[in-house]
N, C-alpha and C. Protein backbone atom coordinates (compact mmCIF):
# COMPACT_ATOMS: atom_id res chain seq x y z
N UNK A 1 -55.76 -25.06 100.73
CA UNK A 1 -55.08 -25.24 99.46
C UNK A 1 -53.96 -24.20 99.39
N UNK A 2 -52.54 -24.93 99.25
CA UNK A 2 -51.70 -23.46 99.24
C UNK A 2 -51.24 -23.15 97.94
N UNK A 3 -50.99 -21.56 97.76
CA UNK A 3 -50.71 -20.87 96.51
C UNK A 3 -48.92 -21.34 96.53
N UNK A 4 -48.60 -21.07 94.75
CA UNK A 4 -47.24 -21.20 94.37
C UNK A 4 -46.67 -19.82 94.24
N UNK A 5 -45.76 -19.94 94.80
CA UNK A 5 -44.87 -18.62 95.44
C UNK A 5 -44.30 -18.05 94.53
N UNK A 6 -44.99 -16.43 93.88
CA UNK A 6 -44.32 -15.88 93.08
C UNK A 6 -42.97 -15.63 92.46
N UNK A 7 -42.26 -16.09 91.49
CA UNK A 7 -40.42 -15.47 91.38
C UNK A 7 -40.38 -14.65 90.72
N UNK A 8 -40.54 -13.46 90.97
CA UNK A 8 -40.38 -12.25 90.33
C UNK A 8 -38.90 -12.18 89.48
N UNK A 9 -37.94 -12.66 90.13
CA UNK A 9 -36.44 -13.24 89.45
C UNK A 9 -36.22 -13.55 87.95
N UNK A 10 -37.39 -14.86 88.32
CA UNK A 10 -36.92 -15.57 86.46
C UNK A 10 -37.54 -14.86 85.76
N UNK A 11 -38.66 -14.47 85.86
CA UNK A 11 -39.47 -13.88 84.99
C UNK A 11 -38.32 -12.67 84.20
N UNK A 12 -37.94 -11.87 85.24
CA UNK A 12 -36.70 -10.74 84.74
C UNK A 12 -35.76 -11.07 83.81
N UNK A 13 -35.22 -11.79 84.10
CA UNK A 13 -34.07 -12.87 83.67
C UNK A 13 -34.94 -13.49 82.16
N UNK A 14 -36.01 -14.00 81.91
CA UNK A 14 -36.42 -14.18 80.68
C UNK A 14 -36.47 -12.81 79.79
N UNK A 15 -37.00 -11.92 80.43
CA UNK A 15 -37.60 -10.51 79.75
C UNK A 15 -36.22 -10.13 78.90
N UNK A 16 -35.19 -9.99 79.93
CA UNK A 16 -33.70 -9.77 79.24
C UNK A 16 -33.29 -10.69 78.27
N UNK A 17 -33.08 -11.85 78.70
CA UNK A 17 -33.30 -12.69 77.31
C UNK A 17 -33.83 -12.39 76.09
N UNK A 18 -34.87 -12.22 76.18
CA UNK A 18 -36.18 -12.18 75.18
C UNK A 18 -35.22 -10.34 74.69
N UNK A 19 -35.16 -9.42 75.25
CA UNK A 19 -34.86 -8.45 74.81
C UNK A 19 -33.39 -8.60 73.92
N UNK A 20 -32.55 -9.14 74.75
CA UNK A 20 -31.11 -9.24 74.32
C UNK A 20 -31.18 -10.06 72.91
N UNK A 21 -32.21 -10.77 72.43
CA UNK A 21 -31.89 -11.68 71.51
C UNK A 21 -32.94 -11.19 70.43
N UNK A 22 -33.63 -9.89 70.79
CA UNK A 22 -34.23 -9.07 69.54
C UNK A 22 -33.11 -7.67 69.44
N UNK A 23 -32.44 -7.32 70.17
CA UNK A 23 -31.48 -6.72 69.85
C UNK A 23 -31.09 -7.08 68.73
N UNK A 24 -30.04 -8.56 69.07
CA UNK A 24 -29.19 -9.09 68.07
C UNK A 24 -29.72 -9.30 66.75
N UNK A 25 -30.84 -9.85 66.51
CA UNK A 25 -31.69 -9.86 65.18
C UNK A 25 -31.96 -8.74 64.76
N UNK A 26 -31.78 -7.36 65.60
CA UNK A 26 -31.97 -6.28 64.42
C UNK A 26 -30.98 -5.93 64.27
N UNK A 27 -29.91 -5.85 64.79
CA UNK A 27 -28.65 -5.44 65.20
C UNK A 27 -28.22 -6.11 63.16
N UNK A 28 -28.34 -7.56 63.53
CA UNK A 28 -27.71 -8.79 62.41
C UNK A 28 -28.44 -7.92 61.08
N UNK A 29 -29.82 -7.45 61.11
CA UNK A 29 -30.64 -6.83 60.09
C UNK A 29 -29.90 -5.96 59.53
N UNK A 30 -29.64 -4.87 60.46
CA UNK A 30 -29.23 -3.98 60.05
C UNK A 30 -27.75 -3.88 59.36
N UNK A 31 -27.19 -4.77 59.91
CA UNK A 31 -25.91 -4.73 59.52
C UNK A 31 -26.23 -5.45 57.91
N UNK A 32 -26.88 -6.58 57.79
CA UNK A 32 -26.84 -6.93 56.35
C UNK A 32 -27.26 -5.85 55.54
N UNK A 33 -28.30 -5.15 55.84
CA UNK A 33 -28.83 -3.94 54.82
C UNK A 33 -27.59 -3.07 54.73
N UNK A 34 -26.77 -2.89 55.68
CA UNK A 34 -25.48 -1.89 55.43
C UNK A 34 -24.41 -2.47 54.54
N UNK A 35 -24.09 -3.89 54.34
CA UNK A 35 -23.29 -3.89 53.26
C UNK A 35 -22.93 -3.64 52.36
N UNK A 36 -21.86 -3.52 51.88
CA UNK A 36 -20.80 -3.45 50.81
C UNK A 36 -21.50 -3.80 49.70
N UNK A 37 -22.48 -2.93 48.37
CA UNK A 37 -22.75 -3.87 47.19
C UNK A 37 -21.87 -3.41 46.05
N UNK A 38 -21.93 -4.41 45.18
CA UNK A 38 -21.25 -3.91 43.79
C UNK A 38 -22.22 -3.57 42.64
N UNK A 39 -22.20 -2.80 41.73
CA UNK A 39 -22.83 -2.56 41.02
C UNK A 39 -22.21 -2.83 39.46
N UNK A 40 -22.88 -3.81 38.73
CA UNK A 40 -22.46 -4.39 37.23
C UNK A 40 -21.86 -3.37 36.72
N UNK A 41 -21.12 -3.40 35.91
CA UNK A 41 -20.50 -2.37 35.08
C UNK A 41 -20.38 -3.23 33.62
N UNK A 42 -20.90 -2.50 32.42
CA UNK A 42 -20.89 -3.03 31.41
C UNK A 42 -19.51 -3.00 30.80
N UNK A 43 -19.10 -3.88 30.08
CA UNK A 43 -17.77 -4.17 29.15
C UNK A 43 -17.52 -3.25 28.30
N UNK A 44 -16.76 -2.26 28.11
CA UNK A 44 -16.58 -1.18 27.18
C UNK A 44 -16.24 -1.74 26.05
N UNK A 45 -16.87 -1.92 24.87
CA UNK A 45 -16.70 -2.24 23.05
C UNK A 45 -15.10 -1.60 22.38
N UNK A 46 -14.99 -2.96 22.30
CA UNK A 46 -13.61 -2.46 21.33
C UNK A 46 -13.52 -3.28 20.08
N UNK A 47 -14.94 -2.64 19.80
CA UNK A 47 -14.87 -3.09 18.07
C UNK A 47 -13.86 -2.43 17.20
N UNK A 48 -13.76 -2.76 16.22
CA UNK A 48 -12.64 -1.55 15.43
C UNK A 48 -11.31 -0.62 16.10
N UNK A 49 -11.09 -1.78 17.40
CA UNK A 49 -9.94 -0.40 17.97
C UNK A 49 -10.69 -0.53 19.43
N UNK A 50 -9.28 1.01 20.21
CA UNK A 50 -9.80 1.00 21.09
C UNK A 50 -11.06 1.71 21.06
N UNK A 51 -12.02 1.94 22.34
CA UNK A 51 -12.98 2.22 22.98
C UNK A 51 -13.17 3.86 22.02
N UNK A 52 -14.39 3.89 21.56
CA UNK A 52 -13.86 5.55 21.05
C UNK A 52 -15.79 5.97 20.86
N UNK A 53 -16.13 7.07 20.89
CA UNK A 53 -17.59 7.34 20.35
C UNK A 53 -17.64 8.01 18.72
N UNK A 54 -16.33 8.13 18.89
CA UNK A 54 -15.80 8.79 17.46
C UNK A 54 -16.67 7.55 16.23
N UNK A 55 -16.71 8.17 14.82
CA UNK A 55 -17.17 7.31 13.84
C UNK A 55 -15.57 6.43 13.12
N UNK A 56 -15.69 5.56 13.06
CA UNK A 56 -14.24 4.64 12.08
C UNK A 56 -14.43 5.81 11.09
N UNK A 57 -13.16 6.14 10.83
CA UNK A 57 -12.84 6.84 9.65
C UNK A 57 -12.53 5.20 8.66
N UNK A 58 -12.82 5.29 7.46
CA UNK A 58 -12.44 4.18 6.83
C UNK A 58 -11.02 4.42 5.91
N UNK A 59 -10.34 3.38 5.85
CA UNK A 59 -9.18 3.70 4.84
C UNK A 59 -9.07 4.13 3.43
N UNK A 60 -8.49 4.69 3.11
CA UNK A 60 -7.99 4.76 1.73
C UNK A 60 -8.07 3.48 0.83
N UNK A 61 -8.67 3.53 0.04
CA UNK A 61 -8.93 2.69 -0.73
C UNK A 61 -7.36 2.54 -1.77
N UNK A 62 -5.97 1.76 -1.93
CA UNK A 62 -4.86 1.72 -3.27
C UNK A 62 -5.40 0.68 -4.06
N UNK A 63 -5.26 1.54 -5.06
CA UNK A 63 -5.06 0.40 -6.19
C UNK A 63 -4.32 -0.84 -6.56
N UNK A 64 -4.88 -2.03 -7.12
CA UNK A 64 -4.05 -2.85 -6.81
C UNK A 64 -3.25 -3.49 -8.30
N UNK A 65 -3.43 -2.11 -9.10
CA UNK A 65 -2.48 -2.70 -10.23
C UNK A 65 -2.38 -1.18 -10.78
N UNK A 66 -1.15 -0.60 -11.85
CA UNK A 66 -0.94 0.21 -12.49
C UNK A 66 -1.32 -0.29 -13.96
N UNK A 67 -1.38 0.43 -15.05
CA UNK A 67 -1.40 0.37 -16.23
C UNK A 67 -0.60 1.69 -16.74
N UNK A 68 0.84 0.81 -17.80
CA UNK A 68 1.48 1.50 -18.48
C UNK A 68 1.23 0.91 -19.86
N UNK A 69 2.16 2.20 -20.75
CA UNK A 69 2.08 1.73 -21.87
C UNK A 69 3.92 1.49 -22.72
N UNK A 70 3.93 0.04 -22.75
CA UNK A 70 4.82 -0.46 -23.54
C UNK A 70 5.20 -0.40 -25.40
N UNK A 71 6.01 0.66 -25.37
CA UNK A 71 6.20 0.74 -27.15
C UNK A 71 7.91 0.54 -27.76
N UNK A 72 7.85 0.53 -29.01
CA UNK A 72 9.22 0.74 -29.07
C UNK A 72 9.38 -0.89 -29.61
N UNK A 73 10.77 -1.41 -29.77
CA UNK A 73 11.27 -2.63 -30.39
C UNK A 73 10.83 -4.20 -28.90
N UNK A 74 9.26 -3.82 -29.20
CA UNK A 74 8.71 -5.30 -27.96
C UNK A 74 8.19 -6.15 -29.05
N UNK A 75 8.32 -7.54 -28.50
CA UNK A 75 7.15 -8.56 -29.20
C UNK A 75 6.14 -7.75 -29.43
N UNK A 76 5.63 -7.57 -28.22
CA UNK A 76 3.88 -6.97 -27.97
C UNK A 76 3.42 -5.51 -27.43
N UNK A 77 3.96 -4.99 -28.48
CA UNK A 77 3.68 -3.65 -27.89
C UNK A 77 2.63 -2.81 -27.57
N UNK A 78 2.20 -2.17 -26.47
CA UNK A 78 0.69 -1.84 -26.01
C UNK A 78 0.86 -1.15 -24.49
N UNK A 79 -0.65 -1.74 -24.39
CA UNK A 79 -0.56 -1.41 -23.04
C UNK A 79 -1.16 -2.46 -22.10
N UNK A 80 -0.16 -2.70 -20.61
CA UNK A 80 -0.10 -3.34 -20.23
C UNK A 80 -0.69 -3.34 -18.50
N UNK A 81 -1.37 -4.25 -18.17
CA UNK A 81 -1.72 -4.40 -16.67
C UNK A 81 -0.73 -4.52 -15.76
N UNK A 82 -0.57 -4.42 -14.62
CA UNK A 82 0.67 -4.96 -13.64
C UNK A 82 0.18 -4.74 -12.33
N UNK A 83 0.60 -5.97 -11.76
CA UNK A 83 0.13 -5.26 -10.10
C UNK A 83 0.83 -4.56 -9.77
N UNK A 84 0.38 -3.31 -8.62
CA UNK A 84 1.35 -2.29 -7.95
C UNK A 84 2.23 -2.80 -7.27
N UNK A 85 3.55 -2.16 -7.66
CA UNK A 85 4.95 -1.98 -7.03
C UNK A 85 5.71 -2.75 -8.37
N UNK A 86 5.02 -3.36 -9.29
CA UNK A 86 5.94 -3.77 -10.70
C UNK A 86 6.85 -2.66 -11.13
N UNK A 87 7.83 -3.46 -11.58
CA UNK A 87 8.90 -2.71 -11.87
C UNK A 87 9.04 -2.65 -13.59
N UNK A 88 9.94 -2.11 -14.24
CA UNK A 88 9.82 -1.85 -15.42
C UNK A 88 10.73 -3.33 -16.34
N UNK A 89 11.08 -4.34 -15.50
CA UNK A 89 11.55 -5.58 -16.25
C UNK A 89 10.23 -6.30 -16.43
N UNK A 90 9.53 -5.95 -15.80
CA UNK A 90 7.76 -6.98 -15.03
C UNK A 90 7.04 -6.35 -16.67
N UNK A 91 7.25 -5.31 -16.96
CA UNK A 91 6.50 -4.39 -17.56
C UNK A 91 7.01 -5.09 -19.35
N UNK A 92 8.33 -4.73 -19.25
CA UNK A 92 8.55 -5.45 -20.26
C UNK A 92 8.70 -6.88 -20.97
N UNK A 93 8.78 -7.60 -19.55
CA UNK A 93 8.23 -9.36 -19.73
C UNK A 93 6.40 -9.57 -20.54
N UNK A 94 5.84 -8.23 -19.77
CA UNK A 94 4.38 -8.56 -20.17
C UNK A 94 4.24 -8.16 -21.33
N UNK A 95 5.08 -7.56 -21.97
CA UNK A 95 4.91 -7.07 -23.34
C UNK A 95 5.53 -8.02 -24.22
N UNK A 96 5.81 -9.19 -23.74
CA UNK A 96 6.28 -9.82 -24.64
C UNK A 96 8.15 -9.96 -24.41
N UNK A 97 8.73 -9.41 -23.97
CA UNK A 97 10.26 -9.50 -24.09
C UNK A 97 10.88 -7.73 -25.07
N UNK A 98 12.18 -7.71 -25.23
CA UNK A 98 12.80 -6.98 -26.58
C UNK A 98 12.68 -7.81 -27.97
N UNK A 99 12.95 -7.29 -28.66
CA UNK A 99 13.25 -7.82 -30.01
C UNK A 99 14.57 -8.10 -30.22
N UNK A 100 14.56 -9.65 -31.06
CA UNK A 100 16.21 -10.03 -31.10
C UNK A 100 17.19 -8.64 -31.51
N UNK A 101 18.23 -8.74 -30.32
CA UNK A 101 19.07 -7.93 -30.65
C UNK A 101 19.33 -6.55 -30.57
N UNK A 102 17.89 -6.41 -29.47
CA UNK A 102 17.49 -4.77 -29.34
C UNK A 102 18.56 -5.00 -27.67
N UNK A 103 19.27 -3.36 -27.35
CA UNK A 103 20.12 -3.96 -25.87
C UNK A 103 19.10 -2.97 -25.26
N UNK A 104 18.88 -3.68 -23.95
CA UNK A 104 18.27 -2.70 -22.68
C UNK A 104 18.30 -2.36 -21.77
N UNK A 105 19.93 -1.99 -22.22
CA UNK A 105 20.94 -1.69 -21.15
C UNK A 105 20.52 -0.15 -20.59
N UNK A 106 19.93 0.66 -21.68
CA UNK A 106 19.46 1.91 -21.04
C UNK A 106 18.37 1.75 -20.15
N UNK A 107 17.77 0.75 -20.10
CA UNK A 107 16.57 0.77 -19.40
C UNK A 107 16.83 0.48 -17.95
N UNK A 108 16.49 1.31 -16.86
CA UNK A 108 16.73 1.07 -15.78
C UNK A 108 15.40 -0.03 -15.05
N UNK A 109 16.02 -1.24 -15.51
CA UNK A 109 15.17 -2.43 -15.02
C UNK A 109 14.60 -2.71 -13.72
N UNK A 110 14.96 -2.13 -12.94
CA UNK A 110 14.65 -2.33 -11.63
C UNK A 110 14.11 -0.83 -10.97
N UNK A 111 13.46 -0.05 -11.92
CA UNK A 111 12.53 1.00 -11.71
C UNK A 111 11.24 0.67 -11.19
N UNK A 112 10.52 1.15 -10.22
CA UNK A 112 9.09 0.72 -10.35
C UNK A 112 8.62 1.79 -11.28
N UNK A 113 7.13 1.06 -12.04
CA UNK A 113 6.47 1.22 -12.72
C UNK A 113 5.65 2.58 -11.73
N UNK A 114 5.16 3.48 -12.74
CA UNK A 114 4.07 4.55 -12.47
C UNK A 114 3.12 4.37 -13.13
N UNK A 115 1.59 4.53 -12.90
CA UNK A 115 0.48 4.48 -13.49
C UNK A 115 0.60 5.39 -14.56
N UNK A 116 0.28 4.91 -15.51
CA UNK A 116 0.19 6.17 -16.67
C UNK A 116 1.17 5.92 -17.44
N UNK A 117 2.31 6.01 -17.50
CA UNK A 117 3.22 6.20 -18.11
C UNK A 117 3.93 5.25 -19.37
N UNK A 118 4.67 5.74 -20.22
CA UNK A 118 5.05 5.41 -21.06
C UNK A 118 6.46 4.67 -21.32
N UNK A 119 6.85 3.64 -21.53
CA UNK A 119 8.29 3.04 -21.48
C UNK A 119 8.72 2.88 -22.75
N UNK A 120 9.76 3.45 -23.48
CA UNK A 120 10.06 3.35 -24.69
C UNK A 120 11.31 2.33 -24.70
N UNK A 121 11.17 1.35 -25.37
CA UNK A 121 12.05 0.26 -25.39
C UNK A 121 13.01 0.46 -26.69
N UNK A 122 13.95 0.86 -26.88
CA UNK A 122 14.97 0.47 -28.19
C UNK A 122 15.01 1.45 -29.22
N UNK A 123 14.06 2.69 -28.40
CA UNK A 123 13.66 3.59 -29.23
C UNK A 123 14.25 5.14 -28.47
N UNK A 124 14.41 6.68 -29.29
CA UNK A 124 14.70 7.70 -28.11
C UNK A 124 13.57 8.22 -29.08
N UNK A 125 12.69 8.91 -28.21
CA UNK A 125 11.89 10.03 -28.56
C UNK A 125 12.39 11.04 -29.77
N UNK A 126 11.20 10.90 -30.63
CA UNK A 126 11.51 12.41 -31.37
C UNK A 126 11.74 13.51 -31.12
N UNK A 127 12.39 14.91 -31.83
CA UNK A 127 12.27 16.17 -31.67
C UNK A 127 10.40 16.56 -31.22
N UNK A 128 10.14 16.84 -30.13
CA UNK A 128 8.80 17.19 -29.90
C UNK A 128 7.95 16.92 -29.22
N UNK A 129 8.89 15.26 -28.82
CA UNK A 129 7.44 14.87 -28.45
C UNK A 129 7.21 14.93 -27.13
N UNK A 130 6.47 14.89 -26.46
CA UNK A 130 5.58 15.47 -24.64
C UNK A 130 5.61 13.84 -24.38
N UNK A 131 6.47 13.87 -23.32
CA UNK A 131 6.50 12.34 -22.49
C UNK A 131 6.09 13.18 -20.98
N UNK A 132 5.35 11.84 -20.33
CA UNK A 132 5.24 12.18 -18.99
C UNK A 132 6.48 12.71 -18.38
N UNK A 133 6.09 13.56 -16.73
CA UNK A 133 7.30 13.79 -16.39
C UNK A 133 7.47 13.04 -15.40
N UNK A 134 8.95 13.40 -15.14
CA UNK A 134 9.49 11.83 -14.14
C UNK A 134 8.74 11.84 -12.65
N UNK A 135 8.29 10.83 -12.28
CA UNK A 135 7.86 10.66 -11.28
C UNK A 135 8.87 11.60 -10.02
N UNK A 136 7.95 11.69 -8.77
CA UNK A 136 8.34 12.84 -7.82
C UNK A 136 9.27 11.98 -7.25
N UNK A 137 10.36 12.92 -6.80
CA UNK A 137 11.57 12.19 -6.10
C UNK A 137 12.53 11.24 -7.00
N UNK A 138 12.43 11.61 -8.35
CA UNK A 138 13.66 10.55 -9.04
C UNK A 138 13.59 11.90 -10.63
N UNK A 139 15.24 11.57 -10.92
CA UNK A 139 14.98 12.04 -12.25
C UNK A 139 15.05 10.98 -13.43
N UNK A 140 14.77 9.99 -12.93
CA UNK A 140 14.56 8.75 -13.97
C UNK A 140 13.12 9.44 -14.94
N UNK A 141 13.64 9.35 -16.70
CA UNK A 141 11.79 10.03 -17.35
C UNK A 141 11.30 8.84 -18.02
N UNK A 142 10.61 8.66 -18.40
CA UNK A 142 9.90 7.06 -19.16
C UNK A 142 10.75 6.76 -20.20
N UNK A 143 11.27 5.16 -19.79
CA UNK A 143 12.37 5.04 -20.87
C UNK A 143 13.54 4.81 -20.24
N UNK A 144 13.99 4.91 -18.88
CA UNK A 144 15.20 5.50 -18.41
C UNK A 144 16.03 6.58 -18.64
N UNK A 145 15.55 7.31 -18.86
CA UNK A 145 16.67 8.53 -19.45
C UNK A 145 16.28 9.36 -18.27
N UNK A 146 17.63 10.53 -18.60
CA UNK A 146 17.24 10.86 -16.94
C UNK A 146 16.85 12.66 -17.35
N UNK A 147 16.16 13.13 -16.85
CA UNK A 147 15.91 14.25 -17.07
C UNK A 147 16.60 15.42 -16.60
N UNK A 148 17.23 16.34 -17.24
CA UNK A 148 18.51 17.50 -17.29
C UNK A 148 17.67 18.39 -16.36
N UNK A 149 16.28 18.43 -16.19
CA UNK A 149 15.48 19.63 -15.59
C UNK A 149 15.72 18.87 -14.02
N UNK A 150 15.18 17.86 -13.78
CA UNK A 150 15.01 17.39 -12.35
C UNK A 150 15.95 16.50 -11.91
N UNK A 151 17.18 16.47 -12.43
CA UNK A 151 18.57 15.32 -12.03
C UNK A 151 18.82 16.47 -10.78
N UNK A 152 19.19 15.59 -9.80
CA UNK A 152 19.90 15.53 -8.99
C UNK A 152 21.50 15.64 -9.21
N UNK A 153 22.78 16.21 -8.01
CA UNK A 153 24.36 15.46 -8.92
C UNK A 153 24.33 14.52 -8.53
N UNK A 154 24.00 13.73 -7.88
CA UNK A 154 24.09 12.35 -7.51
C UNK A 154 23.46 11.37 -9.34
N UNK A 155 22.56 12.33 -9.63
CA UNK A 155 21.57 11.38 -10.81
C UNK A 155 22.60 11.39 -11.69
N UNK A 156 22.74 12.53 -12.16
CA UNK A 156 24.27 12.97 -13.51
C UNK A 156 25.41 12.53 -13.19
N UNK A 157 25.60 12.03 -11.88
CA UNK A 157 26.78 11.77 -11.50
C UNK A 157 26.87 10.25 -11.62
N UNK A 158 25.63 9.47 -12.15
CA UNK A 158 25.47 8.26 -13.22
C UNK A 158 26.00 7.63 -14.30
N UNK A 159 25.52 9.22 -14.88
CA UNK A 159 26.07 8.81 -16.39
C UNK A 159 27.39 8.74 -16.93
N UNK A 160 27.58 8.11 -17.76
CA UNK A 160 29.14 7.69 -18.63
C UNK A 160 29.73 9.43 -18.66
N UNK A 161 31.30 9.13 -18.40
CA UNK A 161 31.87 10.32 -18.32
C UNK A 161 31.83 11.55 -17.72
N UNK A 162 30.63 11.54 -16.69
CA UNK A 162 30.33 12.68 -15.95
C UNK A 162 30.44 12.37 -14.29
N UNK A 163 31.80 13.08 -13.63
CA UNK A 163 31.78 13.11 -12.28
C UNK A 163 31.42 13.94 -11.69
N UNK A 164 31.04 14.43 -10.23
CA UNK A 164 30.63 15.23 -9.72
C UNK A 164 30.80 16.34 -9.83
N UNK A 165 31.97 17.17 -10.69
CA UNK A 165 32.66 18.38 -11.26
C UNK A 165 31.58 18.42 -12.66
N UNK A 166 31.73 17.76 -13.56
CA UNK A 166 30.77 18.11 -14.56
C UNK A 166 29.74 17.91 -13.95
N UNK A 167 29.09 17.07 -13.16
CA UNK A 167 27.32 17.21 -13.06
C UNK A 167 27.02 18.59 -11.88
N UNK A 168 28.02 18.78 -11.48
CA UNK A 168 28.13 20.30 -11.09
C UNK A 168 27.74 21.29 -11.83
N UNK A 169 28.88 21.57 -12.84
CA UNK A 169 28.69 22.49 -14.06
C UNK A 169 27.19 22.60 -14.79
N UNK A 170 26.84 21.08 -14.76
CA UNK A 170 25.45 21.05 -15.60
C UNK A 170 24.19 21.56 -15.19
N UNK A 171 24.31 21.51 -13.26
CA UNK A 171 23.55 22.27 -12.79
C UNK A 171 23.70 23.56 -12.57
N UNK A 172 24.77 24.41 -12.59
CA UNK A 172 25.25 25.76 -12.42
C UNK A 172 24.19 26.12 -13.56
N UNK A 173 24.70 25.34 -14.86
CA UNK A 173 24.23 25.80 -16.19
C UNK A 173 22.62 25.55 -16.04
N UNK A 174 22.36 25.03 -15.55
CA UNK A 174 20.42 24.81 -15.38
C UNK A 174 19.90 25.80 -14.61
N UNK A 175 20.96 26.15 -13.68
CA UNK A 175 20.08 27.61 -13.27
C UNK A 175 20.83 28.83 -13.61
N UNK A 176 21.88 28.77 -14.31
CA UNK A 176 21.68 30.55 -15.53
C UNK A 176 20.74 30.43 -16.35
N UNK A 177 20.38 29.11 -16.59
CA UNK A 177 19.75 29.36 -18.18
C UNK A 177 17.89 29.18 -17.70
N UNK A 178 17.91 28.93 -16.76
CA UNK A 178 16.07 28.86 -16.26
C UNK A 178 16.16 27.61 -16.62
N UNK A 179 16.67 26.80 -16.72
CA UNK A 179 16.75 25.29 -17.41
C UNK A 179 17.11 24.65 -18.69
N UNK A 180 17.18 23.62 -18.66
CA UNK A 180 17.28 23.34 -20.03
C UNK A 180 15.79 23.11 -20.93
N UNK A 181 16.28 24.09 -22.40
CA UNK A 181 14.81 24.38 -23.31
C UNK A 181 15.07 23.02 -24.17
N UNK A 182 16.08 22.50 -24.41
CA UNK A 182 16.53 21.25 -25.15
C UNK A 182 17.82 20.26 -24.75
N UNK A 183 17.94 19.19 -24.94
CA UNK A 183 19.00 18.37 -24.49
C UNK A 183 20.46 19.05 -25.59
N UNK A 184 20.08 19.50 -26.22
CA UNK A 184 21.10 20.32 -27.22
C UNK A 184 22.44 21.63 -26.37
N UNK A 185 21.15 21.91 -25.61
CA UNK A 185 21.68 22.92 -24.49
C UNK A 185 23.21 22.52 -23.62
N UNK A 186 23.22 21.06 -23.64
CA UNK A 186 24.18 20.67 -22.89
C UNK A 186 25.89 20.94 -23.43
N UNK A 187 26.08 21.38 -25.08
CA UNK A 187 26.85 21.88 -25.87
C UNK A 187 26.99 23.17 -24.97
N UNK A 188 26.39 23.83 -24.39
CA UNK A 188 26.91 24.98 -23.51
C UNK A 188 27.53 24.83 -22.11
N UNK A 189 27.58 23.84 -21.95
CA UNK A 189 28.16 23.58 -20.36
C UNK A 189 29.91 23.14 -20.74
N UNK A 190 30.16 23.80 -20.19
CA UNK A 190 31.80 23.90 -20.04
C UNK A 190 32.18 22.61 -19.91
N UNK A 191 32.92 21.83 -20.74
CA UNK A 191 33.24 20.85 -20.61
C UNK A 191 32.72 19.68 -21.09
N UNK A 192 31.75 20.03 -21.69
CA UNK A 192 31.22 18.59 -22.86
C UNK A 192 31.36 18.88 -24.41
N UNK A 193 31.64 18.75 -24.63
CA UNK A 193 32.63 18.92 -26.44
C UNK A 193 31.53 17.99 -26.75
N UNK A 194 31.94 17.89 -28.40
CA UNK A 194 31.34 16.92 -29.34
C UNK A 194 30.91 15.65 -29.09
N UNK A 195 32.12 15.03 -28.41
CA UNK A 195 32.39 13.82 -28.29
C UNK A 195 31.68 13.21 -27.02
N UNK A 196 31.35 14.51 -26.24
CA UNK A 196 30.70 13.60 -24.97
C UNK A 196 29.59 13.78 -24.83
N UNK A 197 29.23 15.31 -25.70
CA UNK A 197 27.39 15.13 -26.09
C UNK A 197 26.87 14.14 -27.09
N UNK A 198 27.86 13.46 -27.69
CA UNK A 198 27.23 12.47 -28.98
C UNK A 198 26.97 11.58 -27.48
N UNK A 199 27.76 11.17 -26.71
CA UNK A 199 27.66 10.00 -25.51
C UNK A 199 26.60 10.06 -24.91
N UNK A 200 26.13 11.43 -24.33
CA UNK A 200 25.33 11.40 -23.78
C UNK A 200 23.50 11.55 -24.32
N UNK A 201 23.84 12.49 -25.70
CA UNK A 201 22.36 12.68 -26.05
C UNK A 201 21.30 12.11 -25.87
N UNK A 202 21.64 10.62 -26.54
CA UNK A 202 20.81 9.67 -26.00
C UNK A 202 20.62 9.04 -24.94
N UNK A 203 21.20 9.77 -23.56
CA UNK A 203 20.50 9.54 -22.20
C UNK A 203 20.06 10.13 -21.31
N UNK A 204 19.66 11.60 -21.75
CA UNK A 204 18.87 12.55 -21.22
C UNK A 204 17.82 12.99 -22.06
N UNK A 205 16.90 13.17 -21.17
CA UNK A 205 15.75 14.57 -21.77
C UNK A 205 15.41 15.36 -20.80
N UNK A 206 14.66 16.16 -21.77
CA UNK A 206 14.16 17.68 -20.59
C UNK A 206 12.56 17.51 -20.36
């Protein structure tokens, strides 16, 4: 009976095989475990704005209407609601209008309205009496009249008969005198006589 003749050859030749192709499968392993991963990143919140840990400061709360008070020759004289930024024609529509024949030509109609304050229609203040003071940044005082303490020359340089030379003078004279103590005072400024303080009396106060 004869034996089959050893091949030491193939056998080799498989072994390498068999080795070369567990190489590659760990080789392939390893390389997937080495990849490139990404890691989620959450969406940064931009509620209220941008991105911040800070607390919202909240806004300022404006008001959304003033209340003045309308007196003097109106239908309806009182006091009146208005939404903010009304002006002083708004003010006097809600009061009803003027009274036939009252002019309101002194009234600077296209003023905005200030909370608080007082608009005298057809009327000038008594000797005495305490009116608000003019809102900041204007010398317009309730009423339109313009105030001798806080006019500007541009403001005096408004009124009937006074150019930049007298509303000059008037301020020279406001600061010798610490101001004006009365609209009377204006009889001391060089250059207004009788005739142009009767003009003006009734369109200033202090």
């Amino acid at each position: 009976m004869g034996l089959r003749a050893f091949d030491p050859g193939r056998r080799g030749v498989r072994a390498l095989v068999a080795v070369a192709v567990l190489v590659i499968v760990v080789a392939a392993f390893l390389a997937w475990r080495a990849r490139p991963r990404v890691d989620p990143v959450a969406a940064p919140s931009f509620e209220g704005g941008a991105a911040t840990d800070e607390p919202a400061v909240p806004s300022p709360v404006v008001s959304a209407e003033v209340i003045v008070a309308v007196e003097g020759k109106v239908q309806k004289p009182g006091v009146v609601h208005l939404p903010a930024g009304s002006r002083v024609a708004d003010a006097l529509e809600a009061a009803g209008g003027a009274q036939p024949g009252v002019d309101v030509a002194m009234l600077n109609l296209a003023r905005k309205v200030v909370d608080g304050e007082l608009i005298l229609v057809g009327v000038t203040p008594s000797p005495g009496t305490s009116l608000p003071a003019a809102p900041v940044g204007g010398a317009a005082a309730p009423g339109g009249l313009v105030n001798l303490n806080t006019a500007t020359l541009a403001d005096l340089d408004t009124l009937p008969g006074v150019g930049p030379v007298l509303a000059q003078r008037i301020l020279d004279a406001r600061t010798a005198q610490g101001g004006f103590k009365a609209v009377s005072d204006l009889r001391k400024v060089n250059g207004i006589g009788d005739a142009r303080y009767d003009q003006l009396k009734d369109l200033v106060t202090v």
